[in-house]
C-alpha atoms as a PDB file:
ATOM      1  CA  UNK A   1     127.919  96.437  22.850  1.00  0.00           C
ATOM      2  CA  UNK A   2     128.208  92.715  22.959  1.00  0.00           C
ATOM      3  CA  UNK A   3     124.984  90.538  23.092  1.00  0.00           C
ATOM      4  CA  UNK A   4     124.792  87.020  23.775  1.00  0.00           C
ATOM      5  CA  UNK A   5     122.410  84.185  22.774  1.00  0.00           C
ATOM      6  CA  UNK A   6     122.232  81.188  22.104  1.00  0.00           C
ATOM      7  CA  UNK A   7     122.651  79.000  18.891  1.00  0.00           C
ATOM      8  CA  UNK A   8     119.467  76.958  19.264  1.00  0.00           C
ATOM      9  CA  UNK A   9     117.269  75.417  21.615  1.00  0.00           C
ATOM     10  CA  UNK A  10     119.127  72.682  22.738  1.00  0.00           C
ATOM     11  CA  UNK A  11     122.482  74.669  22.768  1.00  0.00           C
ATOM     12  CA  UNK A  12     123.749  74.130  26.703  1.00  0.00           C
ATOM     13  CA  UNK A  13     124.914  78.053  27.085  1.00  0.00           C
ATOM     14  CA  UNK A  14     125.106  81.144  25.490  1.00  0.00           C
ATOM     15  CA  UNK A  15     127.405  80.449  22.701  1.00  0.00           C
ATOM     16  CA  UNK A  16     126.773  83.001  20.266  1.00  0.00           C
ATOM     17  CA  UNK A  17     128.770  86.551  20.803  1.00  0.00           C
ATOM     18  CA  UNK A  18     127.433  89.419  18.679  1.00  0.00           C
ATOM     19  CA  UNK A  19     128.406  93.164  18.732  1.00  0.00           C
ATOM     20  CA  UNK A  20     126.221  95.167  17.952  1.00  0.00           C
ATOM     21  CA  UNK A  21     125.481  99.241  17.984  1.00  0.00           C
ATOM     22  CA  UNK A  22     123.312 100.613  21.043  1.00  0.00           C
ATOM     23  CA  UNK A  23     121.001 101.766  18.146  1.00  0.00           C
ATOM     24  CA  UNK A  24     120.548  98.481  16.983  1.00  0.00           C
ATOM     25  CA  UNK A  25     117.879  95.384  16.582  1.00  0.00           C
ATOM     26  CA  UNK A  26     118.400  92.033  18.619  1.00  0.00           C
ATOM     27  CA  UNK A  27     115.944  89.459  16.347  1.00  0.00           C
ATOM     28  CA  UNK A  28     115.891  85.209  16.780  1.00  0.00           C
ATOM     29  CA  UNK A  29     116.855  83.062  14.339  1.00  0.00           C
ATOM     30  CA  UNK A  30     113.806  80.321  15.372  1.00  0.00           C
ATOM     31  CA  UNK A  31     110.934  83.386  16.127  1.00  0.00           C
ATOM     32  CA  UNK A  32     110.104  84.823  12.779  1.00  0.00           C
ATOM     33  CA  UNK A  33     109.464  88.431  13.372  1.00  0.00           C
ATOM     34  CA  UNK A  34     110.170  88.928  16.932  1.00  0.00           C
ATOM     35  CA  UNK A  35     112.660  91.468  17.667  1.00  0.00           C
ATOM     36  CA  UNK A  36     114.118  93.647  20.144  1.00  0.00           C
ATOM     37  CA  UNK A  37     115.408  97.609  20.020  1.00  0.00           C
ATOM     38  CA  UNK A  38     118.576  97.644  22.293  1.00  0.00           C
ATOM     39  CA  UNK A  39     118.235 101.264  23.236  1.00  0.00           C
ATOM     40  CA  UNK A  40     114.650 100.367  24.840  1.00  0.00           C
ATOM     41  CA  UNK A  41     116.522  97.793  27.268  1.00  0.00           C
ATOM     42  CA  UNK A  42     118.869 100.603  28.189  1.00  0.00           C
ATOM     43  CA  UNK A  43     116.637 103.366  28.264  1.00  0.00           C
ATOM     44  CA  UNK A  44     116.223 105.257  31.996  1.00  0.00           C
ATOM     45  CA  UNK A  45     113.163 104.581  33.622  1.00  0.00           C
ATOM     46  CA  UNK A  46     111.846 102.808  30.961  1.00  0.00           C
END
């Protein structure tokens, strides 16, 4: 799966390419601790 972000604030698009497994953790670089299980974005219904 490939997830996009960006490199920092002021960054003018999406510039970072990741690939990462569906089982996986999404996490920022400038919020300490926050985080994000990919299989909860693609989970039905949820």
């Amino acid at each position: 799966m490939l997830v996009y972000r960006r490199s920092g604030p002021s960054a003018p698009s999406f510039d970072v390419e990741l690939e990462l497994e569906p089982s996986g953790r999404l996490s920022s670089p400038l919020l300490e601790g926050f985080g994000v299980e990919l299989r909860e974005l693609y989970e039905e219904g949820g």
